[in-house]
PDB file of N, CA and C in Angstrom:
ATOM      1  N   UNK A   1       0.103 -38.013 -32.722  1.00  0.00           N
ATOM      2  CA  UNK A   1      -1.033 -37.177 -32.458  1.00  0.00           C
ATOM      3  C   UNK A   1      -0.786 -35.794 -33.066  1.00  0.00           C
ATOM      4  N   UNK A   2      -1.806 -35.447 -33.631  1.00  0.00           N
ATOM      5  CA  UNK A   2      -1.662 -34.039 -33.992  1.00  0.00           C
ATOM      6  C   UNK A   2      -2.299 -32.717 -32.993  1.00  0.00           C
ATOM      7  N   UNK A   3      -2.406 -31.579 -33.667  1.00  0.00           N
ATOM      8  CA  UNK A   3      -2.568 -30.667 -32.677  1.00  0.00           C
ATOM      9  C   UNK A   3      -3.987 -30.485 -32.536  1.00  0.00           C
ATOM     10  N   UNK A   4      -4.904 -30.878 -33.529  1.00  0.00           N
ATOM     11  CA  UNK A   4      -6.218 -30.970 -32.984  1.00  0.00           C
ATOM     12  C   UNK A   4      -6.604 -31.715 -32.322  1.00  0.00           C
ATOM     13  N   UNK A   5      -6.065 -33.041 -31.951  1.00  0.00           N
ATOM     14  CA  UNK A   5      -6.509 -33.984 -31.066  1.00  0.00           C
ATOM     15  C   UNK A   5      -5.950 -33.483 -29.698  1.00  0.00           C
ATOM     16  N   UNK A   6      -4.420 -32.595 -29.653  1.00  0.00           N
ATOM     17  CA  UNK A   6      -4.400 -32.540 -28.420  1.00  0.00           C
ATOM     18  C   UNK A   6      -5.062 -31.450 -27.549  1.00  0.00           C
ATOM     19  N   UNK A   7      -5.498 -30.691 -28.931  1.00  0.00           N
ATOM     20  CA  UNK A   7      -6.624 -29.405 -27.949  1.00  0.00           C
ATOM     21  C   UNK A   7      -7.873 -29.585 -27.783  1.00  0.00           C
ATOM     22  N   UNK A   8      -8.271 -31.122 -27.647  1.00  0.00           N
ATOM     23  CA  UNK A   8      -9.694 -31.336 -28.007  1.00  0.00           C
ATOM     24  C   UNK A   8     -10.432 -30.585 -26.904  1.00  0.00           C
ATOM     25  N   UNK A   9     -11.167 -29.324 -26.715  1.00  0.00           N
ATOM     26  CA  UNK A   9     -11.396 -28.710 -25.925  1.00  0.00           C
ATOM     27  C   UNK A   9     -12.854 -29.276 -25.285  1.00  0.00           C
ATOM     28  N   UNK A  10     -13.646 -29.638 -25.996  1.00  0.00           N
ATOM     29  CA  UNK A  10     -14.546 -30.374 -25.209  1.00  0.00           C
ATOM     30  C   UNK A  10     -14.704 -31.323 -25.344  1.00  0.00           C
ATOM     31  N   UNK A  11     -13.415 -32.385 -25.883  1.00  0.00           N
ATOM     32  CA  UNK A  11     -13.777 -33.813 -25.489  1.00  0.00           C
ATOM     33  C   UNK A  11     -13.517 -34.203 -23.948  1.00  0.00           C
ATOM     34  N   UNK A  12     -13.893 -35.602 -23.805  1.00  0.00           N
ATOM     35  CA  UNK A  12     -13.517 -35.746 -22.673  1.00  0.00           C
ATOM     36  C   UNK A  12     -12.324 -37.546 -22.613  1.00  0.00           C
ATOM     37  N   UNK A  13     -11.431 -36.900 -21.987  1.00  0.00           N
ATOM     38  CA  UNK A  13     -10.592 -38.274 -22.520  1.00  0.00           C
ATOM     39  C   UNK A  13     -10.712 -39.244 -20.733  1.00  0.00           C
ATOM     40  N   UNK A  14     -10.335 -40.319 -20.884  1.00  0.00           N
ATOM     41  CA  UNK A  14     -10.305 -41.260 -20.003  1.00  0.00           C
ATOM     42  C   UNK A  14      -9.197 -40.981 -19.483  1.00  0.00           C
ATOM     43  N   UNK A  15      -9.046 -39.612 -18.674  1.00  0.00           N
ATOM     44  CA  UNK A  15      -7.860 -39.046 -17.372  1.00  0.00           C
ATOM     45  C   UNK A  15      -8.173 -39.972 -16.236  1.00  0.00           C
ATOM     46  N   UNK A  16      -7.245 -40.512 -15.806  1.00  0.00           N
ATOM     47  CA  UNK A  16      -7.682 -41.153 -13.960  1.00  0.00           C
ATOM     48  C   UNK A  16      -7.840 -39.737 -12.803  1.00  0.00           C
ATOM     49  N   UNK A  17      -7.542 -38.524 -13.399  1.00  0.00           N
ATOM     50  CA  UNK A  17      -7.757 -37.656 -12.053  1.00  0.00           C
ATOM     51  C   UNK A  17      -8.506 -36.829 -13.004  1.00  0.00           C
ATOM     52  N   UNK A  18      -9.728 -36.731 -13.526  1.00  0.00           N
ATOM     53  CA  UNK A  18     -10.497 -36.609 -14.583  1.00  0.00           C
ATOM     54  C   UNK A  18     -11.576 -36.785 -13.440  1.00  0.00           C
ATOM     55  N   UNK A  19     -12.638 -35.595 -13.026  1.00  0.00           N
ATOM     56  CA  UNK A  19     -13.953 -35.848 -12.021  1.00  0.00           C
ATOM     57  C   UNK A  19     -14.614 -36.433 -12.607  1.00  0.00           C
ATOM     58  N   UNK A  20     -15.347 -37.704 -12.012  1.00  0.00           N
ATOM     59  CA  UNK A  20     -16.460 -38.084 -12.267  1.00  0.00           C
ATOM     60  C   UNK A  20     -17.725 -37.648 -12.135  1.00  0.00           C
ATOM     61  N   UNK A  21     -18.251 -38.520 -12.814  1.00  0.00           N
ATOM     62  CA  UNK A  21     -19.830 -37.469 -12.791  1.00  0.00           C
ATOM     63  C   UNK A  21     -20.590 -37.165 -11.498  1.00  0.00           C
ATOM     64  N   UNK A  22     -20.138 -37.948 -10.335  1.00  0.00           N
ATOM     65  CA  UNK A  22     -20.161 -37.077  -9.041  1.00  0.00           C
ATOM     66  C   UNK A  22     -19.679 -36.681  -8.526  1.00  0.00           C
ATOM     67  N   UNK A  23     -18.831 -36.290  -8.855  1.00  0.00           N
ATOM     68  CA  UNK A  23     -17.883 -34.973  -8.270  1.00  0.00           C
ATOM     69  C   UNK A  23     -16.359 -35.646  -7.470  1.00  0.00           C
ATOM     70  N   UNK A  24     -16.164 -37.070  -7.744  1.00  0.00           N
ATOM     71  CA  UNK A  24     -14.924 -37.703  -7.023  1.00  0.00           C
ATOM     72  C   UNK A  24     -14.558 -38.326  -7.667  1.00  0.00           C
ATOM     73  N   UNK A  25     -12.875 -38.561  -7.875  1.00  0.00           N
ATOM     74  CA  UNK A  25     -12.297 -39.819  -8.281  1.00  0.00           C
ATOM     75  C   UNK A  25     -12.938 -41.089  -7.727  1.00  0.00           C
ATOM     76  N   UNK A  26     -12.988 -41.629  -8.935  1.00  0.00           N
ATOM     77  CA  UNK A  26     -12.983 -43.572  -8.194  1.00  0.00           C
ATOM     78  C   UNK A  26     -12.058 -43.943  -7.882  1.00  0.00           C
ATOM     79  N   UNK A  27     -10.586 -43.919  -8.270  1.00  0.00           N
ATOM     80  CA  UNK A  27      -9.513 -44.810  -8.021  1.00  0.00           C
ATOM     81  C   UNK A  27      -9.472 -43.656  -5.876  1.00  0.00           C
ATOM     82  N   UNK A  28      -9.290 -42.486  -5.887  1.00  0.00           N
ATOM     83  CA  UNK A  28      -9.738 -42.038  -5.024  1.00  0.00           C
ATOM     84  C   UNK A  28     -10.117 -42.754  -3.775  1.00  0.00           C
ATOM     85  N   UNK A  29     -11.799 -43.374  -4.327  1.00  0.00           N
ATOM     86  CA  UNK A  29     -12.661 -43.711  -3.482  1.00  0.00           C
ATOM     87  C   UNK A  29     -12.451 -45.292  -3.044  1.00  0.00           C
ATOM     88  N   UNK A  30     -11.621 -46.112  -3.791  1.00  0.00           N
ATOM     89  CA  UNK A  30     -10.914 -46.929  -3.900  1.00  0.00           C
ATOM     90  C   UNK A  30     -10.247 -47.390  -3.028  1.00  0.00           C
ATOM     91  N   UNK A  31      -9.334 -46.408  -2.958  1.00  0.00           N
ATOM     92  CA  UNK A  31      -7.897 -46.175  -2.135  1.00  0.00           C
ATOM     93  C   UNK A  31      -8.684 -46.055  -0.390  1.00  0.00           C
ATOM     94  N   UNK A  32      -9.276 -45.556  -0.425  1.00  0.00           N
ATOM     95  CA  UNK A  32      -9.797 -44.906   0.764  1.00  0.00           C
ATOM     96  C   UNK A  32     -11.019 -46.274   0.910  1.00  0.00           C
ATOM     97  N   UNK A  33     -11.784 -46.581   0.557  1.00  0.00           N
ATOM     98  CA  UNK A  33     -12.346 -48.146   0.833  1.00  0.00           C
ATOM     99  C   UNK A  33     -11.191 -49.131   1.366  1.00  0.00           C
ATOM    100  N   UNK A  34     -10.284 -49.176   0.438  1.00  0.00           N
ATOM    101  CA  UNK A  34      -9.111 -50.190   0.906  1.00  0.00           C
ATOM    102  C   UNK A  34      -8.545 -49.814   2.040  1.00  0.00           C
ATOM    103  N   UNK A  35      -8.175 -48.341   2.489  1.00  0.00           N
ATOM    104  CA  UNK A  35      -7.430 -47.793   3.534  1.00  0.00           C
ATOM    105  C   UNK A  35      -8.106 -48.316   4.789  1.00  0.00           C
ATOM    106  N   UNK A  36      -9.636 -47.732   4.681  1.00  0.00           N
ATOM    107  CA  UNK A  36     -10.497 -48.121   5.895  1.00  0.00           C
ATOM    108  C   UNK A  36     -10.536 -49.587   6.147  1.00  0.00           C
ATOM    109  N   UNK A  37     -10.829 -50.505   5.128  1.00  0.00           N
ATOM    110  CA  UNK A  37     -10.703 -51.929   5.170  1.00  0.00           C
ATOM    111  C   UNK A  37      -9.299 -52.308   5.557  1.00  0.00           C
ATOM    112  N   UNK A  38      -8.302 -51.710   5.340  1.00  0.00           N
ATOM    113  CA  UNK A  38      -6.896 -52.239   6.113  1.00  0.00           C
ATOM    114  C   UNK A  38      -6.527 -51.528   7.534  1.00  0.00           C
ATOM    115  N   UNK A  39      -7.431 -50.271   7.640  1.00  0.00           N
ATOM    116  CA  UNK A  39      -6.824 -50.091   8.756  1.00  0.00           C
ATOM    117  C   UNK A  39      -8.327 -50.566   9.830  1.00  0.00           C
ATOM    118  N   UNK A  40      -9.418 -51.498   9.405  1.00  0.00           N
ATOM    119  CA  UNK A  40     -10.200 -51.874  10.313  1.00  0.00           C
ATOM    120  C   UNK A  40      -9.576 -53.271  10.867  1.00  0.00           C
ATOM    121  N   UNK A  41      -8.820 -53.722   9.477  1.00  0.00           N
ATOM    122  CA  UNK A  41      -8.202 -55.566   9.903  1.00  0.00           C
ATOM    123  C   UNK A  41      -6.980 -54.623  11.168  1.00  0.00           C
ATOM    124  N   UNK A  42      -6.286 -53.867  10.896  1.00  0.00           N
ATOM    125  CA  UNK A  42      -5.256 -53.546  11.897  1.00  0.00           C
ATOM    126  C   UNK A  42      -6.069 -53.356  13.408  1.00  0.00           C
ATOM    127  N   UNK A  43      -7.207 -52.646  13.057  1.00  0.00           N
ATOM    128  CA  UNK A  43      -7.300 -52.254  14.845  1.00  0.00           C
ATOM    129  C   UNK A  43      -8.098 -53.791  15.078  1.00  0.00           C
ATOM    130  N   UNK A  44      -8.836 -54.607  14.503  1.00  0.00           N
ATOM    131  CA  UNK A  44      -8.682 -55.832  15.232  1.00  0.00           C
ATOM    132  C   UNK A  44      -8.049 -56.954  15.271  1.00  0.00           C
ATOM    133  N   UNK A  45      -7.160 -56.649  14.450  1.00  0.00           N
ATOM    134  CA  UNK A  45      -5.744 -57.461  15.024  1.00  0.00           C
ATOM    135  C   UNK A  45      -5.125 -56.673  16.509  1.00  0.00           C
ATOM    136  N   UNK A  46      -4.784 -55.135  16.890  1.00  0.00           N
ATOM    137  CA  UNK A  46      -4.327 -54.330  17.843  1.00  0.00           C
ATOM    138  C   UNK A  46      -5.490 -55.035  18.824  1.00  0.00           C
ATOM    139  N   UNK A  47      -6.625 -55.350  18.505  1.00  0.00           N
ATOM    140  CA  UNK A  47      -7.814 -55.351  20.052  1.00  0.00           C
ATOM    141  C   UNK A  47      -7.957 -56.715  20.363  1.00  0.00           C
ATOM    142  N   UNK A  48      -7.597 -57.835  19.205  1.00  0.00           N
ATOM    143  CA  UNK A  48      -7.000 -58.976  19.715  1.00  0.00           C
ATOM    144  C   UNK A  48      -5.874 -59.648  20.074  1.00  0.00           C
ATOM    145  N   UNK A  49      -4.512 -58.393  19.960  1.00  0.00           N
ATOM    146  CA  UNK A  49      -3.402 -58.566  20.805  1.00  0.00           C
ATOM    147  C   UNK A  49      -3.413 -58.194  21.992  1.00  0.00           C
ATOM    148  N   UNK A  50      -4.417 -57.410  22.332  1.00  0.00           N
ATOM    149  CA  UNK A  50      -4.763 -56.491  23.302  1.00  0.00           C
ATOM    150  C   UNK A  50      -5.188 -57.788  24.443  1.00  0.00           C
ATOM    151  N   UNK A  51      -5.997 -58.469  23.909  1.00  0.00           N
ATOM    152  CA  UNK A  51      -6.902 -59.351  24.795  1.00  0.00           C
ATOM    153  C   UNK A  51      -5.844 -60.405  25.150  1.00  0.00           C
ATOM    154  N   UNK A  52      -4.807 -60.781  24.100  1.00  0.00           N
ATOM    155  CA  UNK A  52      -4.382 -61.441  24.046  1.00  0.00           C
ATOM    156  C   UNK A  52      -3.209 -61.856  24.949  1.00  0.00           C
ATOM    157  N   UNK A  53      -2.845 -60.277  25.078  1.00  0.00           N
ATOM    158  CA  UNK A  53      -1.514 -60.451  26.430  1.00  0.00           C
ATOM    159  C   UNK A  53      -2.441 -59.906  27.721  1.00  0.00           C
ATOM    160  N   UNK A  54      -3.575 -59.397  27.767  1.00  0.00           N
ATOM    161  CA  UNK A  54      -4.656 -59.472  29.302  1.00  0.00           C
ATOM    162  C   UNK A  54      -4.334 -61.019  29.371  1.00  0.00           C
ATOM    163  N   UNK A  55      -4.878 -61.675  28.865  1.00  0.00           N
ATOM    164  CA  UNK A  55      -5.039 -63.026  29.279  1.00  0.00           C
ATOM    165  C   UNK A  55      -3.861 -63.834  29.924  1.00  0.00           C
ATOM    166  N   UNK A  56      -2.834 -63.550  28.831  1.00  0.00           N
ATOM    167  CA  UNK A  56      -1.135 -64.090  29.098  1.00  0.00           C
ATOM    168  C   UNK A  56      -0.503 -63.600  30.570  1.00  0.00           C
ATOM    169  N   UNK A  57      -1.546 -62.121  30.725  1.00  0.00           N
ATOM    170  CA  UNK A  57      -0.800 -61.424  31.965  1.00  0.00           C
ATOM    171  C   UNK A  57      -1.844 -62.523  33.204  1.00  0.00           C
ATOM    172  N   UNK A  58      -2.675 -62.813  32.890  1.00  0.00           N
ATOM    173  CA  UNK A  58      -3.777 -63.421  33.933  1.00  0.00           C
ATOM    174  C   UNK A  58      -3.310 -64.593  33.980  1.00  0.00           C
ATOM    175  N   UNK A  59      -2.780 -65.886  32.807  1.00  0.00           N
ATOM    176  CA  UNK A  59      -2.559 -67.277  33.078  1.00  0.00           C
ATOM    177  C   UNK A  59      -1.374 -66.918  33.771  1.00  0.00           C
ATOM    178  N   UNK A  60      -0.290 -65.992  33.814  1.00  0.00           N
ATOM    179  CA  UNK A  60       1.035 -65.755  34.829  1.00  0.00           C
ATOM    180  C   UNK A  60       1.040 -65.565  36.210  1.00  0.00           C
ATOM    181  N   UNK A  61      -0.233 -64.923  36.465  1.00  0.00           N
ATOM    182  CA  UNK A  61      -0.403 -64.870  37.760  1.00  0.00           C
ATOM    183  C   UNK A  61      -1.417 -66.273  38.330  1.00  0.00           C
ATOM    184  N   UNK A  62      -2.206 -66.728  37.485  1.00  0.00           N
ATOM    185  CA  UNK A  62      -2.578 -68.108  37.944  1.00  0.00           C
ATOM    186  C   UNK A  62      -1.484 -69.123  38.372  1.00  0.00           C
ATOM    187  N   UNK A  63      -0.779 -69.307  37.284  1.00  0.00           N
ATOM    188  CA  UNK A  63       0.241 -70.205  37.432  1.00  0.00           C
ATOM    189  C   UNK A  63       1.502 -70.146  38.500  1.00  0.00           C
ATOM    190  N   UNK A  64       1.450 -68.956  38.922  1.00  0.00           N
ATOM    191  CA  UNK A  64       2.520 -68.367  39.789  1.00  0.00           C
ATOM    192  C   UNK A  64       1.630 -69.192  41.080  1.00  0.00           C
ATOM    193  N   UNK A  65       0.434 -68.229  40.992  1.00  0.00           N
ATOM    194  CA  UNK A  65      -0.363 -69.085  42.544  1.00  0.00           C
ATOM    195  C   UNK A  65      -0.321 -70.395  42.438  1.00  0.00           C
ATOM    196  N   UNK A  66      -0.659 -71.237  41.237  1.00  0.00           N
ATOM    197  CA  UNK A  66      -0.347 -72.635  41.474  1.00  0.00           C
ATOM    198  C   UNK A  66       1.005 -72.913  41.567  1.00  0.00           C
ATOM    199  N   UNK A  67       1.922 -72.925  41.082  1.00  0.00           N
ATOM    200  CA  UNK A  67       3.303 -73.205  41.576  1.00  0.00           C
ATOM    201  C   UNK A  67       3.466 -72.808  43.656  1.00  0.00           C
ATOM    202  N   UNK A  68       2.813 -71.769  43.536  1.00  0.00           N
ATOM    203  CA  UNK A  68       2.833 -71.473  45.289  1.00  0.00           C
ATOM    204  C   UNK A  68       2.336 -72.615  45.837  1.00  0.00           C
ATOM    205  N   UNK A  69       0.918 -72.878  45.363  1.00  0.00           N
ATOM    206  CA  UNK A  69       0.216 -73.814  46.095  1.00  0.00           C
ATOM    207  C   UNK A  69       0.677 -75.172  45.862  1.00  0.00           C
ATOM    208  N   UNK A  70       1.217 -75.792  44.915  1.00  0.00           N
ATOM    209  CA  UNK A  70       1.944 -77.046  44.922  1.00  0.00           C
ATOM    210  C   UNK A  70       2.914 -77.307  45.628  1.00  0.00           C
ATOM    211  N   UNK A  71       3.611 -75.792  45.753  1.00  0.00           N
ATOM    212  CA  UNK A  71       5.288 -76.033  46.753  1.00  0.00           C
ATOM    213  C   UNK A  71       4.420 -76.012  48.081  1.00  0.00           C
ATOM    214  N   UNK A  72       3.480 -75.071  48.733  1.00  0.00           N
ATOM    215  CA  UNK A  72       2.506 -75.292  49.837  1.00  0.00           C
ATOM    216  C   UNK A  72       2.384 -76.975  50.268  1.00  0.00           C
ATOM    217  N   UNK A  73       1.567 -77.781  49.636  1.00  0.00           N
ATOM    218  CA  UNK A  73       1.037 -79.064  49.340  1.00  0.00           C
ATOM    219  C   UNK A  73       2.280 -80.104  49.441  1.00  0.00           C
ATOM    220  N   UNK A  74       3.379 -80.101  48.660  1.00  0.00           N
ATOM    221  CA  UNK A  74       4.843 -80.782  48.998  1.00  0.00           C
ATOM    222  C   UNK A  74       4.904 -80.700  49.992  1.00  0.00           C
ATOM    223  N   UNK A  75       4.810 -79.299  50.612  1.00  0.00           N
ATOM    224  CA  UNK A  75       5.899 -79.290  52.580  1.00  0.00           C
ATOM    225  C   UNK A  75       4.871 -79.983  52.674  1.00  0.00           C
ATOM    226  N   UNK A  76       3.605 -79.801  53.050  1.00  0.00           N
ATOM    227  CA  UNK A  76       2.438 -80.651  53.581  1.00  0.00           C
ATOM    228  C   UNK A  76       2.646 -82.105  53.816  1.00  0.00           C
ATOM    229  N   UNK A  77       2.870 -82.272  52.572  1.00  0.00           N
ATOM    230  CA  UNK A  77       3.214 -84.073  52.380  1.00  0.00           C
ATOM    231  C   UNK A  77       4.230 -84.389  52.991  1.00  0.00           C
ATOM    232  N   UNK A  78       5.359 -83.280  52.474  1.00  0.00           N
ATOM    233  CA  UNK A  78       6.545 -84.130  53.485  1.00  0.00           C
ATOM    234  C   UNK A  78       6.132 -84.330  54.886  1.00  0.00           C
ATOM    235  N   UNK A  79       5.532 -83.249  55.699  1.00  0.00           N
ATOM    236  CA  UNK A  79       5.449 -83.057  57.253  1.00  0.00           C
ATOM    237  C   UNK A  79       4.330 -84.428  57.102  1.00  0.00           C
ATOM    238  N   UNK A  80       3.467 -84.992  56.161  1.00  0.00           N
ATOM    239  CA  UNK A  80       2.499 -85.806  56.781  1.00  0.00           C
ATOM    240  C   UNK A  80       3.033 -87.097  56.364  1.00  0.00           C
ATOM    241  N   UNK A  81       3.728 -87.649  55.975  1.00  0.00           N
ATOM    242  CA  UNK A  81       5.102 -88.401  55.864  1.00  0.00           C
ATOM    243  C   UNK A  81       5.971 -88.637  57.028  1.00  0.00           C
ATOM    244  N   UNK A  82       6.476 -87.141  57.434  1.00  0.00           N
ATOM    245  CA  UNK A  82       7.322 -87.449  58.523  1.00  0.00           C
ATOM    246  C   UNK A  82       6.834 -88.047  60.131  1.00  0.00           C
ATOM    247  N   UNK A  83       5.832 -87.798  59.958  1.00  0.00           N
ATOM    248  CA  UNK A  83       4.335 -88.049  61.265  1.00  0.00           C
ATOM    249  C   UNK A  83       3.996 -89.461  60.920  1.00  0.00           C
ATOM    250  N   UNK A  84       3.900 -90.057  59.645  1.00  0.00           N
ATOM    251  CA  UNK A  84       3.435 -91.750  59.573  1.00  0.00           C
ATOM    252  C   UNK A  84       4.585 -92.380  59.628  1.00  0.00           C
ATOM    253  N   UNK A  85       6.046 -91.912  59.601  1.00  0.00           N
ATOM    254  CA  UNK A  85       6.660 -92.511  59.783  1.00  0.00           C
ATOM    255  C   UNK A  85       7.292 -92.846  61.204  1.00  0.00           C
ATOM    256  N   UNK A  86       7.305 -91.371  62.015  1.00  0.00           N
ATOM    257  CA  UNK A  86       7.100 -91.547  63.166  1.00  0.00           C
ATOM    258  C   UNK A  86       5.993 -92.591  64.194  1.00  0.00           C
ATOM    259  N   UNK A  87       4.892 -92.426  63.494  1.00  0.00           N
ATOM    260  CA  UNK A  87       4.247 -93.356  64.251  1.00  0.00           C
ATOM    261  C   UNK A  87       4.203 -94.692  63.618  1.00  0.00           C
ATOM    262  N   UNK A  88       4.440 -95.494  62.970  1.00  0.00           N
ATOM    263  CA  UNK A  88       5.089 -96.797  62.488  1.00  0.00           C
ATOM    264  C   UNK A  88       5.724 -97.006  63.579  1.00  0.00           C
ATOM    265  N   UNK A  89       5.311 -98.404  63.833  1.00  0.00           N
ATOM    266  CA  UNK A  89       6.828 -99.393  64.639  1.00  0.00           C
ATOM    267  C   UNK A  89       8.030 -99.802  63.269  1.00  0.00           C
ATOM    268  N   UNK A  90       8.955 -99.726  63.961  1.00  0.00           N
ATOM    269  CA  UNK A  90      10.143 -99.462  63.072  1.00  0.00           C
ATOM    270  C   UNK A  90      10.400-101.216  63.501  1.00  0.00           C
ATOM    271  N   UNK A  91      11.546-101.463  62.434  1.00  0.00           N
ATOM    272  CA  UNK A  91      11.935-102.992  62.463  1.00  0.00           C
ATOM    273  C   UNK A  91      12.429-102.918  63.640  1.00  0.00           C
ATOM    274  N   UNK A  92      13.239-102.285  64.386  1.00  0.00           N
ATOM    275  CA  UNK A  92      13.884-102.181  65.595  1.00  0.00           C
ATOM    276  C   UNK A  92      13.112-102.626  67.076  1.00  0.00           C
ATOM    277  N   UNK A  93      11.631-102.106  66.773  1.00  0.00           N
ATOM    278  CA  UNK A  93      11.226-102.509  67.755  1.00  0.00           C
ATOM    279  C   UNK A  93      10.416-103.941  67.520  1.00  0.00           C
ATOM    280  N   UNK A  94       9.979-104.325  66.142  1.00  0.00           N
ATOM    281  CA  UNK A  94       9.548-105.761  65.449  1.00  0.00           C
ATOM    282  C   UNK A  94      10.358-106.910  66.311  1.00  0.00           C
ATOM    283  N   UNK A  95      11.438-106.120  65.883  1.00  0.00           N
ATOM    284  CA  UNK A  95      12.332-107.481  66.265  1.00  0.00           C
ATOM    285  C   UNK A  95      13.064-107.433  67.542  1.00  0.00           C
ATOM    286  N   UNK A  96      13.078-106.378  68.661  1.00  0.00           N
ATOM    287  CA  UNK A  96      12.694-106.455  69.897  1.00  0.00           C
ATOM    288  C   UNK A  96      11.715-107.346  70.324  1.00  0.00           C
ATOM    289  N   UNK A  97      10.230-107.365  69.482  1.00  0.00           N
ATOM    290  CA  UNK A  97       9.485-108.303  70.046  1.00  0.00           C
ATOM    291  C   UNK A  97       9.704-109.690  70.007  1.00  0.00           C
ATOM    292  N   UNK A  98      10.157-109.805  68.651  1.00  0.00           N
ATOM    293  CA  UNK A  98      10.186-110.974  68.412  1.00  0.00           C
ATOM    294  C   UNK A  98      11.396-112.250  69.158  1.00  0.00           C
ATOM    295  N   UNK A  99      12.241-110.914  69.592  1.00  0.00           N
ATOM    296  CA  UNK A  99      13.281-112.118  70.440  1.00  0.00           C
ATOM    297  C   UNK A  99      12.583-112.087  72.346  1.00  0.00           C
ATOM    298  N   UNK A 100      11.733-111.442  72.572  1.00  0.00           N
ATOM    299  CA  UNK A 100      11.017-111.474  73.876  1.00  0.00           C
ATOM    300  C   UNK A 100      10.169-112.640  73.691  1.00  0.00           C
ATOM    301  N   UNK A 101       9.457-112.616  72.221  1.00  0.00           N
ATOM    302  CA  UNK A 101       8.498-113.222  72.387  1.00  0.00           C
ATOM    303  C   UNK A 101       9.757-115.269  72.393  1.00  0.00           C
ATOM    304  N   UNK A 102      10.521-114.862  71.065  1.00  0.00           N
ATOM    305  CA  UNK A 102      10.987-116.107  71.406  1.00  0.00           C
ATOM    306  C   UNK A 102      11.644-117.109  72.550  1.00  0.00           C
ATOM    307  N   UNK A 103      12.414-115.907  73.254  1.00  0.00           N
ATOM    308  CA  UNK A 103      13.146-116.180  74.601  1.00  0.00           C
ATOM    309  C   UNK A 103      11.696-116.777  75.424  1.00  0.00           C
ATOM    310  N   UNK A 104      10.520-115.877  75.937  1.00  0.00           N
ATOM    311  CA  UNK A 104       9.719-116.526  76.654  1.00  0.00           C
ATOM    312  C   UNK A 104       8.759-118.306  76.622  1.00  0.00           C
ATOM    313  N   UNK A 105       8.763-118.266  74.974  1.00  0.00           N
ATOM    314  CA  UNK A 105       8.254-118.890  73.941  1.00  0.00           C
ATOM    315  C   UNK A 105       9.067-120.269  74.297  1.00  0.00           C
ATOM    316  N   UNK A 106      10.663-119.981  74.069  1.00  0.00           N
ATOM    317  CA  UNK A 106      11.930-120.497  74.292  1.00  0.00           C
ATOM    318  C   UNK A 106      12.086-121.667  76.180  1.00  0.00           C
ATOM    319  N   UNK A 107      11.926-120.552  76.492  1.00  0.00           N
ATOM    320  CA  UNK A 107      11.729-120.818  78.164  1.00  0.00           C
ATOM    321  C   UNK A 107      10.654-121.654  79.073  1.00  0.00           C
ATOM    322  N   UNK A 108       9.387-121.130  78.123  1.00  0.00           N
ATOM    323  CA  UNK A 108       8.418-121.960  78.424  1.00  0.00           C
ATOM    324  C   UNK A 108       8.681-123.306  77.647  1.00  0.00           C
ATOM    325  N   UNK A 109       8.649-123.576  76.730  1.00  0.00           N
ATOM    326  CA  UNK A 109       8.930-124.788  76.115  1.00  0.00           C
ATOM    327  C   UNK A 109      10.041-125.699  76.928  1.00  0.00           C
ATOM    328  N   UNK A 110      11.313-125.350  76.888  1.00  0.00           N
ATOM    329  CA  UNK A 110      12.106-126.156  77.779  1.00  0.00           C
ATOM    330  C   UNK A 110      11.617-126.462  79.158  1.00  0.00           C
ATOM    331  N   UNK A 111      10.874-125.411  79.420  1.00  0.00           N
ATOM    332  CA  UNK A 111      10.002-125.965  81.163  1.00  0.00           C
ATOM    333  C   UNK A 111       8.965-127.293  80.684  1.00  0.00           C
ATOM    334  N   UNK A 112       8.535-126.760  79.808  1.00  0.00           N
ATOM    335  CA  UNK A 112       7.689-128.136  79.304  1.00  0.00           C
ATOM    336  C   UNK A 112       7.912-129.256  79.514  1.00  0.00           C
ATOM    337  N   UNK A 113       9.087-129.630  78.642  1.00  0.00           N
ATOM    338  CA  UNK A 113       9.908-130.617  78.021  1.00  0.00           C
ATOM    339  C   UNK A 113      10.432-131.185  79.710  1.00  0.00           C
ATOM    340  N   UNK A 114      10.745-130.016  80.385  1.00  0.00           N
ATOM    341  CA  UNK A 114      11.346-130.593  81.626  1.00  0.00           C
ATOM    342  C   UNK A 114      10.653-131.679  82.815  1.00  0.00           C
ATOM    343  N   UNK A 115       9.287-130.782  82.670  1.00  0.00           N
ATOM    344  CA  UNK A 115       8.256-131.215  83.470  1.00  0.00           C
ATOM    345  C   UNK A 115       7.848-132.425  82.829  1.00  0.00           C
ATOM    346  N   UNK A 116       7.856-132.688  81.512  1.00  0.00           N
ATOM    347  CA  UNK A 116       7.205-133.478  81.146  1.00  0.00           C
ATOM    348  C   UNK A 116       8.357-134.906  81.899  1.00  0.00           C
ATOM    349  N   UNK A 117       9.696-134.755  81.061  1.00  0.00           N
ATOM    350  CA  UNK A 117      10.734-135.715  81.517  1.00  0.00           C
ATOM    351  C   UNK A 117      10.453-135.599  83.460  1.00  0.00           C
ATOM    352  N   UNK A 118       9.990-135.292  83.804  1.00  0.00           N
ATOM    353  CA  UNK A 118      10.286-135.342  85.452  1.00  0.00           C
ATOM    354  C   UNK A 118       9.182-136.347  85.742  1.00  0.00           C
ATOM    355  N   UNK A 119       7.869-135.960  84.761  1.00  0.00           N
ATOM    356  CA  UNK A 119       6.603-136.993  85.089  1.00  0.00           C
ATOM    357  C   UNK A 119       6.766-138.022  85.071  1.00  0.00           C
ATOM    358  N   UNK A 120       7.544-138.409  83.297  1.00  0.00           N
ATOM    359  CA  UNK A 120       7.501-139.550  83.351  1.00  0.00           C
ATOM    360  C   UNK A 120       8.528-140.251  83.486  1.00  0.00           C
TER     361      UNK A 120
END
């Protein structure tokens, strides 16, 4: 380049910080479009982390109450368990009956048999 090209006093060369014909850089206006567009994805990414651990904090306390209420519901069962088993006849007393019933069963029959041999 020589020295008249570099004093070109009223040309106008293709500077990037060179005003445009309205009065602002583009690369500028650019930067600042992109800025706002990245920092709008940030605050709703921030307002859907936001929601995101409300919720996490809310299923913790649900789940806490259900874990309460299931261990609640267990004792329940056990105690209504321990009550049907209580009231069940146990083999112990089954087979109490069953040797009353046979002994009488037993007793009467041989009277039978006796009476009968006495008749005839």
């Amino acid at each position: 380049m020589d020295l008249s090209e570099q004093s070109g006093l009223g040309e106008r060369q293709s500077n990037p910080e060179a005003p445009s014909p309205t009065g602002t850089h583009p690369d500028i206006e650019a930067a600042i479009a992109e800025a706002e567009t990245t920092l709008n994805t940030v605050k709703s990414r921030y307002l859907h982390l936001e929601s995101a651990q409300a919720q996490k904090t809310q299923l913790q306390e649900q789940l806490t109450k259900l874990r309460q209420e299931i261990e609640q519901l267990q004792n329940h069962l056990e105690l209504v368990e321990i009550e049907l088993e209580s009231r069940l006849i146990t083999w112990k007393d089954r087979r109490e009956w069953f040797w009353q019933f046979l002994r009488y069963a037993g007793i009467g029959f041989v009277a039978a048999l006796i009476l009968h041999a006495i008749r005839n």
